[in-house]
C-alpha atoms as a PDB file:
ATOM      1  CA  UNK A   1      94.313  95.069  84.036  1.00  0.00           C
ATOM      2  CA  UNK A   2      96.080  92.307  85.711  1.00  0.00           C
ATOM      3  CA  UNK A   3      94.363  93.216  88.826  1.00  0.00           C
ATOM      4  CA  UNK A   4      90.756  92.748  87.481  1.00  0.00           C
ATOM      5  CA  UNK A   5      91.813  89.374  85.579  1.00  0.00           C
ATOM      6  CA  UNK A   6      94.515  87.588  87.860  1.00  0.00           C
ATOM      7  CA  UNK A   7      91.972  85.499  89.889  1.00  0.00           C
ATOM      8  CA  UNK A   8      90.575  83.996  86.695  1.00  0.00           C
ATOM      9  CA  UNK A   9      94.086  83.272  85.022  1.00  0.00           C
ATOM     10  CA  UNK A  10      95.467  80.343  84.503  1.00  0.00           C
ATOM     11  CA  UNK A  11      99.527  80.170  84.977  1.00  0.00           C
ATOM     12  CA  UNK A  12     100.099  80.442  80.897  1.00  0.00           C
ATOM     13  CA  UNK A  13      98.259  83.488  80.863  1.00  0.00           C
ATOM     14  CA  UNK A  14      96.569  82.532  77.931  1.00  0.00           C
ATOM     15  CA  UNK A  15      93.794  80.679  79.309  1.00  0.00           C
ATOM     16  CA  UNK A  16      90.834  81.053  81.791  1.00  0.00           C
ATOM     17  CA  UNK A  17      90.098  79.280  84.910  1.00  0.00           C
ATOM     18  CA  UNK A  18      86.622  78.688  84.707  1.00  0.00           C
ATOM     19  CA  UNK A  19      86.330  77.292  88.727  1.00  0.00           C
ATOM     20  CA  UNK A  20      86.731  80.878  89.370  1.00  0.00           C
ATOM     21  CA  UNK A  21      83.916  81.878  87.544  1.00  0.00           C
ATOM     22  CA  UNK A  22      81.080  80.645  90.307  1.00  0.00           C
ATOM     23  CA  UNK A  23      78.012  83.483  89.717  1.00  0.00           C
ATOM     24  CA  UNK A  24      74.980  81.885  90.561  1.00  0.00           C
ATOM     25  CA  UNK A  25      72.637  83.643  87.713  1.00  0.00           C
ATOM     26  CA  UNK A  26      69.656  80.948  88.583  1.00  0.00           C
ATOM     27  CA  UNK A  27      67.377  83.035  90.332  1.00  0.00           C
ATOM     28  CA  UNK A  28      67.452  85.497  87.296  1.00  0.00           C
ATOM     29  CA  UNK A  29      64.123  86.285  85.876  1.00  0.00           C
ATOM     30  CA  UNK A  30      64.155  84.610  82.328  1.00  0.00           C
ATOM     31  CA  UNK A  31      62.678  87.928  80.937  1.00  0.00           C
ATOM     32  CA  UNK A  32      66.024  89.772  82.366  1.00  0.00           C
ATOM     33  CA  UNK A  33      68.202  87.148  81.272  1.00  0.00           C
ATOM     34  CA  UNK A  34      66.563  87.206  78.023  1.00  0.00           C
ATOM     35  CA  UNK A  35      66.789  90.617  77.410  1.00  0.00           C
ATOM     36  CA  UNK A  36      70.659  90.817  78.616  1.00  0.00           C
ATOM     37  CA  UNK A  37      71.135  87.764  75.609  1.00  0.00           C
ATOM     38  CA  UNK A  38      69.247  89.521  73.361  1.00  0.00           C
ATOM     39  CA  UNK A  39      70.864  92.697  73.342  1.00  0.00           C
ATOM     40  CA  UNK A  40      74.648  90.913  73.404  1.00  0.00           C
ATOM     41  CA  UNK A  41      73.296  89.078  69.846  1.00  0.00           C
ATOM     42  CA  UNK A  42      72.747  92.261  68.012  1.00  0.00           C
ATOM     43  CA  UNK A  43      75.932  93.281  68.884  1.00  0.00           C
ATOM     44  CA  UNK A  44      77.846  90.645  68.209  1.00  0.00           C
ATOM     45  CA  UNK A  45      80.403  92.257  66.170  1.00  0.00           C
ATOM     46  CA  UNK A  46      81.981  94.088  69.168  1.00  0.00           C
ATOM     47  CA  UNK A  47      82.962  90.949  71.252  1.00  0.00           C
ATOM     48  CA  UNK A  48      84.092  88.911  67.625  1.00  0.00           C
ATOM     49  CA  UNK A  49      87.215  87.102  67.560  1.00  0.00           C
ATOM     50  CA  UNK A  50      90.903  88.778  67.724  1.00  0.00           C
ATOM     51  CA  UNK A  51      92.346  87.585  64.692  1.00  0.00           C
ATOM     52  CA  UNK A  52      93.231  90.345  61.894  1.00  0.00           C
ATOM     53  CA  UNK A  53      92.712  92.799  64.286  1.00  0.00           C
ATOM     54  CA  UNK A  54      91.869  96.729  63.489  1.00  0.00           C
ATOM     55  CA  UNK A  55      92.484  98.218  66.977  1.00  0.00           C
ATOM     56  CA  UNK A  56      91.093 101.873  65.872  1.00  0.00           C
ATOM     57  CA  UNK A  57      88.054  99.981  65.348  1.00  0.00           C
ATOM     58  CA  UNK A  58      88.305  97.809  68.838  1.00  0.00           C
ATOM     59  CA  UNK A  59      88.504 100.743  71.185  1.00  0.00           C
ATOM     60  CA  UNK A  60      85.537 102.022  68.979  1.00  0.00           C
ATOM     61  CA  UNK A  61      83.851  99.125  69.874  1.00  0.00           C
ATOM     62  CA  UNK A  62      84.302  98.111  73.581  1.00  0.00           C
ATOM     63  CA  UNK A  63      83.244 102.259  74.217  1.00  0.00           C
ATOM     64  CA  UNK A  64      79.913 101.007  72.569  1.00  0.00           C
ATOM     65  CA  UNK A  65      79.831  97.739  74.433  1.00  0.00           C
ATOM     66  CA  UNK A  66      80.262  99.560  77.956  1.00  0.00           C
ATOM     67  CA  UNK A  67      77.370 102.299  76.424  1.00  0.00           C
ATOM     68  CA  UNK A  68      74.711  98.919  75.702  1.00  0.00           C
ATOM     69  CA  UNK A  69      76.327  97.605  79.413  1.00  0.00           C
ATOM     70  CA  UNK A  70      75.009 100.904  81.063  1.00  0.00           C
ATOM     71  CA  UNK A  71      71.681 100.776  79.110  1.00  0.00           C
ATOM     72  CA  UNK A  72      71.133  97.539  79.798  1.00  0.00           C
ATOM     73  CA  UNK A  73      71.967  97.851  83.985  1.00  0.00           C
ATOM     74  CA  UNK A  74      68.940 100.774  83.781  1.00  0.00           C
ATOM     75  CA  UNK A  75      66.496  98.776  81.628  1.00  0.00           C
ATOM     76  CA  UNK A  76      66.381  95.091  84.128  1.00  0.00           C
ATOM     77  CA  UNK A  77      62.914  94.921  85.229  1.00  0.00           C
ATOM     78  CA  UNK A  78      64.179  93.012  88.743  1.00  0.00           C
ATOM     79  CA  UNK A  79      67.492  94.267  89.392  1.00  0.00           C
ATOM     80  CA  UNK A  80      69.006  90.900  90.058  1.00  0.00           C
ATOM     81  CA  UNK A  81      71.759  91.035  91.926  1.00  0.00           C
ATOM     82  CA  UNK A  82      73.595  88.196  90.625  1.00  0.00           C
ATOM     83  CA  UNK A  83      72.630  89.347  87.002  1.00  0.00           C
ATOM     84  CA  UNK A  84      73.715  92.237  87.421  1.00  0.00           C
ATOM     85  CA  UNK A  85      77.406  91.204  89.085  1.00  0.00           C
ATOM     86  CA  UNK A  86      78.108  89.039  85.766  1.00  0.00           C
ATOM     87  CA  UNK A  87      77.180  92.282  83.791  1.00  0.00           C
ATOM     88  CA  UNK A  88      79.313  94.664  85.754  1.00  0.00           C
ATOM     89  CA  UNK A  89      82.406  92.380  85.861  1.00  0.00           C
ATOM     90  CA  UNK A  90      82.399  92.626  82.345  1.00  0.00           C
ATOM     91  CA  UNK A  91      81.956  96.307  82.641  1.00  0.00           C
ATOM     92  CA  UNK A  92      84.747  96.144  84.969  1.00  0.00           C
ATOM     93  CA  UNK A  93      86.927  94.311  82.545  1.00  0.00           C
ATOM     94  CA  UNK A  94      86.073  96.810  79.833  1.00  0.00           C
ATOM     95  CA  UNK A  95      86.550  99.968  81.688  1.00  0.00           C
ATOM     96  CA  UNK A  96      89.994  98.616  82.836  1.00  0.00           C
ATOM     97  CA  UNK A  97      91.125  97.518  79.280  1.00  0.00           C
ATOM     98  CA  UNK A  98      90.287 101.142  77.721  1.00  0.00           C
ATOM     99  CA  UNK A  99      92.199 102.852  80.422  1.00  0.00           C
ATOM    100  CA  UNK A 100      95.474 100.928  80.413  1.00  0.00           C
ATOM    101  CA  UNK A 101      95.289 101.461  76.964  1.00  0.00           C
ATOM    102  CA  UNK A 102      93.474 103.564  74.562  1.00  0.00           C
ATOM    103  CA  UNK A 103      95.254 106.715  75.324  1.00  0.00           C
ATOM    104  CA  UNK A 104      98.088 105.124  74.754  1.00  0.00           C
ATOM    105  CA  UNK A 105      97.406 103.861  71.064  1.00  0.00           C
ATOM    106  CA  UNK A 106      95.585 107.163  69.979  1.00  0.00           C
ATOM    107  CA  UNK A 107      98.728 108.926  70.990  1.00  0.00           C
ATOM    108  CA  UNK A 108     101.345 105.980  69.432  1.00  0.00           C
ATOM    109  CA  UNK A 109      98.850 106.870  66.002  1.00  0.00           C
ATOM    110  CA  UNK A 110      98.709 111.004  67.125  1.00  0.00           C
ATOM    111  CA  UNK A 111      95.034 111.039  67.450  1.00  0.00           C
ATOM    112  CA  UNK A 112      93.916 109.098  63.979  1.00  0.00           C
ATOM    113  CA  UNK A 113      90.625 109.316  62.120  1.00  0.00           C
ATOM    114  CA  UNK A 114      88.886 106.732  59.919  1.00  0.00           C
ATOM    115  CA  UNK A 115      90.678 108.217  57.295  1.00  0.00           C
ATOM    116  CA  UNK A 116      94.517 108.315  58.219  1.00  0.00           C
ATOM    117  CA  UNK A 117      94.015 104.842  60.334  1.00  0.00           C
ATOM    118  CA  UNK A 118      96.929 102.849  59.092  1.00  0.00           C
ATOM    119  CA  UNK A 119      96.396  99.481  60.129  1.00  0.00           C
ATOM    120  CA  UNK A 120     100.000  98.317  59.569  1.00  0.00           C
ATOM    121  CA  UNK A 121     101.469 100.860  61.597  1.00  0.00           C
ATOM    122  CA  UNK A 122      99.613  98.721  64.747  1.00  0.00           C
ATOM    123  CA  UNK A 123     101.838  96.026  64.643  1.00  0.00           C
ATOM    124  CA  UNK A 124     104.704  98.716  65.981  1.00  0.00           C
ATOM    125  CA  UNK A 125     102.996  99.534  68.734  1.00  0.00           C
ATOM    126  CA  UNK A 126     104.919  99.087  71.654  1.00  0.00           C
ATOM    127  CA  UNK A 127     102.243  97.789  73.980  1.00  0.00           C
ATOM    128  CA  UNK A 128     101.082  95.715  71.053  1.00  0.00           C
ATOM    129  CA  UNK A 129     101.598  92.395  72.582  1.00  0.00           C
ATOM    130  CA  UNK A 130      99.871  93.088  76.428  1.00  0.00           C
ATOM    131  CA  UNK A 131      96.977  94.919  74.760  1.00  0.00           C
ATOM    132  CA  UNK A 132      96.596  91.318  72.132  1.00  0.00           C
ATOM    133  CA  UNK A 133      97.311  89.512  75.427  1.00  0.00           C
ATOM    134  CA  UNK A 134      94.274  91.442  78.043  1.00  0.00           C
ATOM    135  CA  UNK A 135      91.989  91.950  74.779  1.00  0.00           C
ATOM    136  CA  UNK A 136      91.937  87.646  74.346  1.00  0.00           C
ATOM    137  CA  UNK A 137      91.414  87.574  78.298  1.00  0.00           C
ATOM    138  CA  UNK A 138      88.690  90.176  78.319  1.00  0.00           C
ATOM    139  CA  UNK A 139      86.702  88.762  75.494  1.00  0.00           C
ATOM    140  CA  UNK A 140      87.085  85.010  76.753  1.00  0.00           C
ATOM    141  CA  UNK A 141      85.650  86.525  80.035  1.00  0.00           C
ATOM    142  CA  UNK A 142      82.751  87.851  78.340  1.00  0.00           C
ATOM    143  CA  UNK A 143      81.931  84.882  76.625  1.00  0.00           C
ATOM    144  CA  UNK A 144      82.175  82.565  80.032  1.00  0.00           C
ATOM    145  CA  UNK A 145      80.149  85.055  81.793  1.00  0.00           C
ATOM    146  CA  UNK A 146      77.282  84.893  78.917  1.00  0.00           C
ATOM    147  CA  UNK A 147      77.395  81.158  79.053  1.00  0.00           C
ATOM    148  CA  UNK A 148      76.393  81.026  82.871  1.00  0.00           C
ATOM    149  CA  UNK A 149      73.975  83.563  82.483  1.00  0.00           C
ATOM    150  CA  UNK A 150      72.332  81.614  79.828  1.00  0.00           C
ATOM    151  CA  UNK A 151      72.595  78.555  81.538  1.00  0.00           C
ATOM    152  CA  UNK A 152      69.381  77.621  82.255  1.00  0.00           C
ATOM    153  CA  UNK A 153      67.970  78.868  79.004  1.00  0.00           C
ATOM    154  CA  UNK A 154      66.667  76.281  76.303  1.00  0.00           C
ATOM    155  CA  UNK A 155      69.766  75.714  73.782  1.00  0.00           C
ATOM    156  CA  UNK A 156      67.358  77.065  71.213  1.00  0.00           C
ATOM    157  CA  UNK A 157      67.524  80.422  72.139  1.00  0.00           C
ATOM    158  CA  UNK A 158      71.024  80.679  73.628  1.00  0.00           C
ATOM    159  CA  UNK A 159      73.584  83.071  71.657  1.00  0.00           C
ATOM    160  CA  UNK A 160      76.752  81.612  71.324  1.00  0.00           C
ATOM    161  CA  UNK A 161      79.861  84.936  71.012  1.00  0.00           C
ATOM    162  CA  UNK A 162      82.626  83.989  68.826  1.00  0.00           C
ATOM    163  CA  UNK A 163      85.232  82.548  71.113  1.00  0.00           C
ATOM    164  CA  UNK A 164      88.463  85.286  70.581  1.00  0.00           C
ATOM    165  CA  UNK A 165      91.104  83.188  67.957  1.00  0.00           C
ATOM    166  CA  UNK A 166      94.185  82.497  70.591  1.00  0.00           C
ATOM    167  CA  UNK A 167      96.515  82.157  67.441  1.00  0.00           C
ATOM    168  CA  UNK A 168      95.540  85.691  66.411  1.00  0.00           C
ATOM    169  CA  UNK A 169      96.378  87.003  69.806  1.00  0.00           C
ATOM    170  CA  UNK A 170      99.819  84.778  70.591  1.00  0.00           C
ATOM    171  CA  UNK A 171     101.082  86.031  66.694  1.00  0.00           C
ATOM    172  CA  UNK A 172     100.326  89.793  68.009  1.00  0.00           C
ATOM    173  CA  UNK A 173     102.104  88.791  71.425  1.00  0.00           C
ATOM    174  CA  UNK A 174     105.421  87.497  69.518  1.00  0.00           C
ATOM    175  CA  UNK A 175     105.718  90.365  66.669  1.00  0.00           C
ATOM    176  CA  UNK A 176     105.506  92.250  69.718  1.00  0.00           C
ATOM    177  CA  UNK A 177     108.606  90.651  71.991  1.00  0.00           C
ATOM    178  CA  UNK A 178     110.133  90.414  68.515  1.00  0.00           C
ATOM    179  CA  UNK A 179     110.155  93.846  68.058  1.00  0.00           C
ATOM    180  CA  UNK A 180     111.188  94.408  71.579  1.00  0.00           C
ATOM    181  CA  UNK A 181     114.357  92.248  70.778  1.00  0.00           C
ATOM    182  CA  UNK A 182     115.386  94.150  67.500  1.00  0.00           C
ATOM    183  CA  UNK A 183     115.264  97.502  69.364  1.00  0.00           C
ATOM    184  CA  UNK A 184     117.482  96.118  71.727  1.00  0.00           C
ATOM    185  CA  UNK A 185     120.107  95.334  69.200  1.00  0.00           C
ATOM    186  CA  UNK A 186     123.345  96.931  67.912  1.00  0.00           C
ATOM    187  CA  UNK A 187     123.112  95.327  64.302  1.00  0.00           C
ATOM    188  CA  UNK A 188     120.201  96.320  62.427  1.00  0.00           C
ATOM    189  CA  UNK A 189     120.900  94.995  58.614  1.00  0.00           C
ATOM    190  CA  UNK A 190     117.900  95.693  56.543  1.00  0.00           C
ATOM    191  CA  UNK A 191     117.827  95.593  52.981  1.00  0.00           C
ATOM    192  CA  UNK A 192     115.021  94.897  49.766  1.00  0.00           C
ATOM    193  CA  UNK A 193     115.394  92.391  46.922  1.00  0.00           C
ATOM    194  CA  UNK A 194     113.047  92.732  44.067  1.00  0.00           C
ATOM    195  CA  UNK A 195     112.130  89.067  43.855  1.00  0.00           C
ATOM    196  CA  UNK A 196     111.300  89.231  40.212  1.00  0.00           C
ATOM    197  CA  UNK A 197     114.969  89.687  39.181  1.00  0.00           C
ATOM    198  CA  UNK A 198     116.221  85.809  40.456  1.00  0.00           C
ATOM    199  CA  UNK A 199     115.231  83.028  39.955  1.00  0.00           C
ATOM    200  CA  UNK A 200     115.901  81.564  43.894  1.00  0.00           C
ATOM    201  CA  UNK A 201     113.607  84.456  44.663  1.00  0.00           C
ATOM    202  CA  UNK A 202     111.206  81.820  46.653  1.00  0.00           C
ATOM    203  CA  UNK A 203     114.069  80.683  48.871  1.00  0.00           C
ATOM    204  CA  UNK A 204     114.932  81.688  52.436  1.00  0.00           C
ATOM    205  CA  UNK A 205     117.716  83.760  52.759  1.00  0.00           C
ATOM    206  CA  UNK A 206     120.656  83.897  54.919  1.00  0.00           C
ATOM    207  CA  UNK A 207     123.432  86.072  56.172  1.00  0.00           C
ATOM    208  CA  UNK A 208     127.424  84.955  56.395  1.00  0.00           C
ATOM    209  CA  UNK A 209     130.398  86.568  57.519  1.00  0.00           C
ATOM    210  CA  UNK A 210     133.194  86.812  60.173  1.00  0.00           C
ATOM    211  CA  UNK A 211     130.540  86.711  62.903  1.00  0.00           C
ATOM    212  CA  UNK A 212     129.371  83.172  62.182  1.00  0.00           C
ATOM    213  CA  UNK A 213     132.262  81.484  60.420  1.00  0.00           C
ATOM    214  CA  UNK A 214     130.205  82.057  57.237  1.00  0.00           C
ATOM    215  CA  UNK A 215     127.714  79.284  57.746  1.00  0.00           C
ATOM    216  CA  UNK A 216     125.447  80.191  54.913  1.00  0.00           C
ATOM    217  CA  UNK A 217     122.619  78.177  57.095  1.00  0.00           C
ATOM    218  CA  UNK A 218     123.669  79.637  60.850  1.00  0.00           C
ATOM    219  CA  UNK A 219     121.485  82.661  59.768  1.00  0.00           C
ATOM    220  CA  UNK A 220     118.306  83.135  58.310  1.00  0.00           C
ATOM    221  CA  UNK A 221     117.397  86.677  57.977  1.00  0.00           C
ATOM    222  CA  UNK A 222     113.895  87.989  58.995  1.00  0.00           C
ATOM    223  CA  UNK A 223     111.084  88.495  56.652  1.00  0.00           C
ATOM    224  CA  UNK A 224     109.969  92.200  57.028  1.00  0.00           C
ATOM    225  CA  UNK A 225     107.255  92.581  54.395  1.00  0.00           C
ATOM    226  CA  UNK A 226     106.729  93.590  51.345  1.00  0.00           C
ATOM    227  CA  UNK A 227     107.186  96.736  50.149  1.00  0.00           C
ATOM    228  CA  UNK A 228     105.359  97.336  46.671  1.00  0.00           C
ATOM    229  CA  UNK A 229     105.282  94.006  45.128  1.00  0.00           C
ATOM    230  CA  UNK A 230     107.454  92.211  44.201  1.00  0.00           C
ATOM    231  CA  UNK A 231     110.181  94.102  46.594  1.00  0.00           C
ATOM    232  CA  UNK A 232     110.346  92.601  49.769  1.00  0.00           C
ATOM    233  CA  UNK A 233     112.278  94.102  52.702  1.00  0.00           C
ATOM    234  CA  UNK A 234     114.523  91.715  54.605  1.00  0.00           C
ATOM    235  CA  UNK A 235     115.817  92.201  57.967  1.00  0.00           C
ATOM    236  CA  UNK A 236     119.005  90.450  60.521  1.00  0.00           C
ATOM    237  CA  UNK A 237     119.317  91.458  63.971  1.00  0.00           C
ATOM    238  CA  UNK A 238     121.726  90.979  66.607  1.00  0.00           C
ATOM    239  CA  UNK A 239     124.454  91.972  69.247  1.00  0.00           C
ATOM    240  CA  UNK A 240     128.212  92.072  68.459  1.00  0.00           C
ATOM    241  CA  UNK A 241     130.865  93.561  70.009  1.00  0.00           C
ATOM    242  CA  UNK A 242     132.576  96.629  68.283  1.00  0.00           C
ATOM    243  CA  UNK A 243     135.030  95.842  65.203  1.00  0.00           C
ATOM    244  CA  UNK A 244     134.842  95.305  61.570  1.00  0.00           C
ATOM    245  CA  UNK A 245     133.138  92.700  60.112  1.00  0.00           C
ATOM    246  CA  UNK A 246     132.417  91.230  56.186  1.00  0.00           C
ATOM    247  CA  UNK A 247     129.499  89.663  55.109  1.00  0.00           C
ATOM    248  CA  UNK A 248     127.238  88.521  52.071  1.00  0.00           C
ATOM    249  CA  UNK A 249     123.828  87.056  51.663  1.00  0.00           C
ATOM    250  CA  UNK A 250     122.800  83.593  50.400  1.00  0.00           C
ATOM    251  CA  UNK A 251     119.748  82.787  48.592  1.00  0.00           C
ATOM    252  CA  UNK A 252     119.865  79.300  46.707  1.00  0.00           C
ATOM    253  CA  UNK A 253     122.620  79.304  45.179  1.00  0.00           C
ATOM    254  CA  UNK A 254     123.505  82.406  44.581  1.00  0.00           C
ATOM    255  CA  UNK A 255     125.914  84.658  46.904  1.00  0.00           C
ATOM    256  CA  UNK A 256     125.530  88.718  47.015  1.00  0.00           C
ATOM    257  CA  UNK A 257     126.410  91.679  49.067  1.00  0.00           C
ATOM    258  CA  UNK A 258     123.859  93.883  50.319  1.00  0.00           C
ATOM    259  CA  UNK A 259     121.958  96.071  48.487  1.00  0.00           C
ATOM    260  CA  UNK A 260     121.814  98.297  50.621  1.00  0.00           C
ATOM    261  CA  UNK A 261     124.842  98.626  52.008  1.00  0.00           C
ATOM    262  CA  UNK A 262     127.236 101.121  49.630  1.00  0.00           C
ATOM    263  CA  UNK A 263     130.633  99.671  51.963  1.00  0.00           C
ATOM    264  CA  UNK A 264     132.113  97.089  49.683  1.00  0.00           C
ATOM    265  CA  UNK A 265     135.172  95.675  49.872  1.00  0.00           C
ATOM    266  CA  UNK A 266     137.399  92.895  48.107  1.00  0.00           C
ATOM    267  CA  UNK A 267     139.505  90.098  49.490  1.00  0.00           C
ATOM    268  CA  UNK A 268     142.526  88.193  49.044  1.00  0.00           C
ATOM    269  CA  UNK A 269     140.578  86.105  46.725  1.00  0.00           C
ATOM    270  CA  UNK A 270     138.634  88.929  44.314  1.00  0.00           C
ATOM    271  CA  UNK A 271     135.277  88.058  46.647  1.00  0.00           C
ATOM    272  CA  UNK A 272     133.467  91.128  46.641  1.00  0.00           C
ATOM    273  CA  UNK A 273     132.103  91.146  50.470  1.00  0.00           C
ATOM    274  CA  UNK A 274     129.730  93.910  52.466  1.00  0.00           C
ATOM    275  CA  UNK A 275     131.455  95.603  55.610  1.00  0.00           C
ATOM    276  CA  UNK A 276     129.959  95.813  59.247  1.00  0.00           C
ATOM    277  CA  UNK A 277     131.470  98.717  61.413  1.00  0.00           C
ATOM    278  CA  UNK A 278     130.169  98.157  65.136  1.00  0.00           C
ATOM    279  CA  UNK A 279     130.973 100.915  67.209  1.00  0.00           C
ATOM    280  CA  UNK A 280     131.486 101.192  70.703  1.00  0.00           C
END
C-alpha cells in the first residue's frame, strides 16, 4: 500500500501532497470527463467519509467502486490517455487497499455475513489502525484526482466527494496502538461497576496501591465500554515486575476493592485492600 501512496505522502502520514498530483486532464473531451463525474455522483456513498466506520460494508464498497472503474475505462468515447491515468491510479489505489487487507478482516471476523457482522468486534482488529490509516489516504486520493479532472468544468456541474473525516481515521489509528500496548502488558485489571448503585458514578476512576505510592490521581483507569447499561467495564494496564502487590479503586470519594477480583486481604489498619500476584 505504502508503495502505491508514498510519493503523494506528506511526512505525518496523514496528509496529501498535492504537488505530486500533476495529471494534466485538459485535453479531456468534456463529454468523457463528464461522464467519468457523472458516474462518481451516483455513487457517492462508496467514497463517503471514514468516520463511524462499518468495514464489512467498506470492502463491499471499494469491490463496487473498482467494478464502475472497469466499466467506466470500456465506456470513454476517446480513450484519453491522461483521463484515463487519473482513473487507473485510483484503480491502483483500490486494488492495493483490498489486497493488503480484506482477506485479512474476513478471516479476523471468520468469513461474516450481513447477518453475524458485529460492528464492535472491528475495533479489535489488529490491523485496525493501518487499514483506518491507507483507507483516509486512498479516499483523499480519490477526491484530489476528481478535482483535477473536473478542473476545467463550470462549478455548476462539478461533484464535490465528501472529503474522508481525519478525526474518524486518527481515533481508529489510536484504539488501535492502544490495543497494541495492552496486549503487550503483564497487568491486565478489568472489572464492571453498575453505575446506578453510587452516587460518584459520573466520576473518573482511579487505581492505588504499592505500585504508585497510592496516589489516588497517578492512575486513571481506562474506559472499556459499556456492557448492558448501566454496567460499564473498566480497564488498567501496565508492566510490573513479579511480586505481590495491594490495591483499591477511587471514584469521588469513595474507596473500593475490585469487583472482580475474589483476592482480598486486610491490613494492619482493618483496610480491606485487592491483591496483585505478578508472576515471573
Amino acid at each position: 500500500m505504502r508503495s502505491i501512496l508514498k510519493r503523494i505522502l506528506s511526512p505525518d502520514q496523514l496528509c496529501i501532497d498535492l504537488k505530486y498530483v500533476k495529471l494534466d486532464y485538459k485535453k479531456a473531451p468534456k463529454a468523457d470527463v463528464l461522464k467519468v463525474v457523472h458516474q462518481f455522483r451516483k455513487r457517492g456513498a462508496l467514497i463517503d467519509d471514514i468516520n463511524d466506520e462499518l468495514w464489512f460494508f467498506t470492502f463491499k464498497s471499494l469491490s463496487e467502486l473498482r467494478d464502475l472503474i472497469a466499466d467506466l475505462l470500456s465506456s470513454l468515447t476517446h480513450q484519453s490517455d491522461d483521463l484515463k491515468q487519473g482513473i487507473l491510479q485510483i484503480d491502483s489505489a483500490l486494488k492495493e487497499f483490498l489486497r493488503k487487507y480484506r482477506n485479512d478482516y474476513l478471516r479476523f471476523h471468520d468469513n461474516p455475513t450481513p447477518e453475524t457482522y458485529r460492528p464492535q468486534k472491528d475495533w479489535d482488529w489488529p490491523n485496525l489502525g493501518d487499514a483506518a490509516r491507507d483507507l483516509y489516504l486512498t479516499r483523499n486520493l480519490i477526491c484530489v484526482i476528481l478535482d483535477a479532472i473536473q478542473e476545467d468544468l463550470e462549478d455548476d456541474i462539478k461533484y464535490k466527494p465528501t472529503r474522508p473525516n481525519r478525526d474518524g481515521a486518527e481515533a481508529m489509528i489510536k484504539s488501535s496502538e492502544i490495543k497494541k500496548y495492552r496486549d503487550r502488558c503483564n497487568v491486565k485489571i478489568i472489572f464492571k461497576i453498575n453505575g446506578s448503585e453510587h452516587p460518584d458514578s459520573n466520576a473518573d476512576i482511579y487505581i492505588v496501591g504499592d505500585f504508585n505510592n497510592w496516589d489516588p490521581v497517578h492512575d486513571k483507569v481506562d474506559f472499556l465500554g459499556i456492557v448492558a447499561y448501566p454496567t460499564v467495564r473498566f480497564g488498567f494496564f501496565t508492566n510490573l515486575p513479579p511480586g505481590t502487590y495491594r490495591y483499591k479503586l477511587v471514584q469521588g470519594q469513595r474507596w473500593f476493592t475490585d469487583p472482580n477480583n475474589d483476592q482480598v486481604e486486610t491490613d494492619e489498619k482493618g483496610n480491606e485492600n485487592s491483591v496483585l500476584i505478578v508472576k515471573s
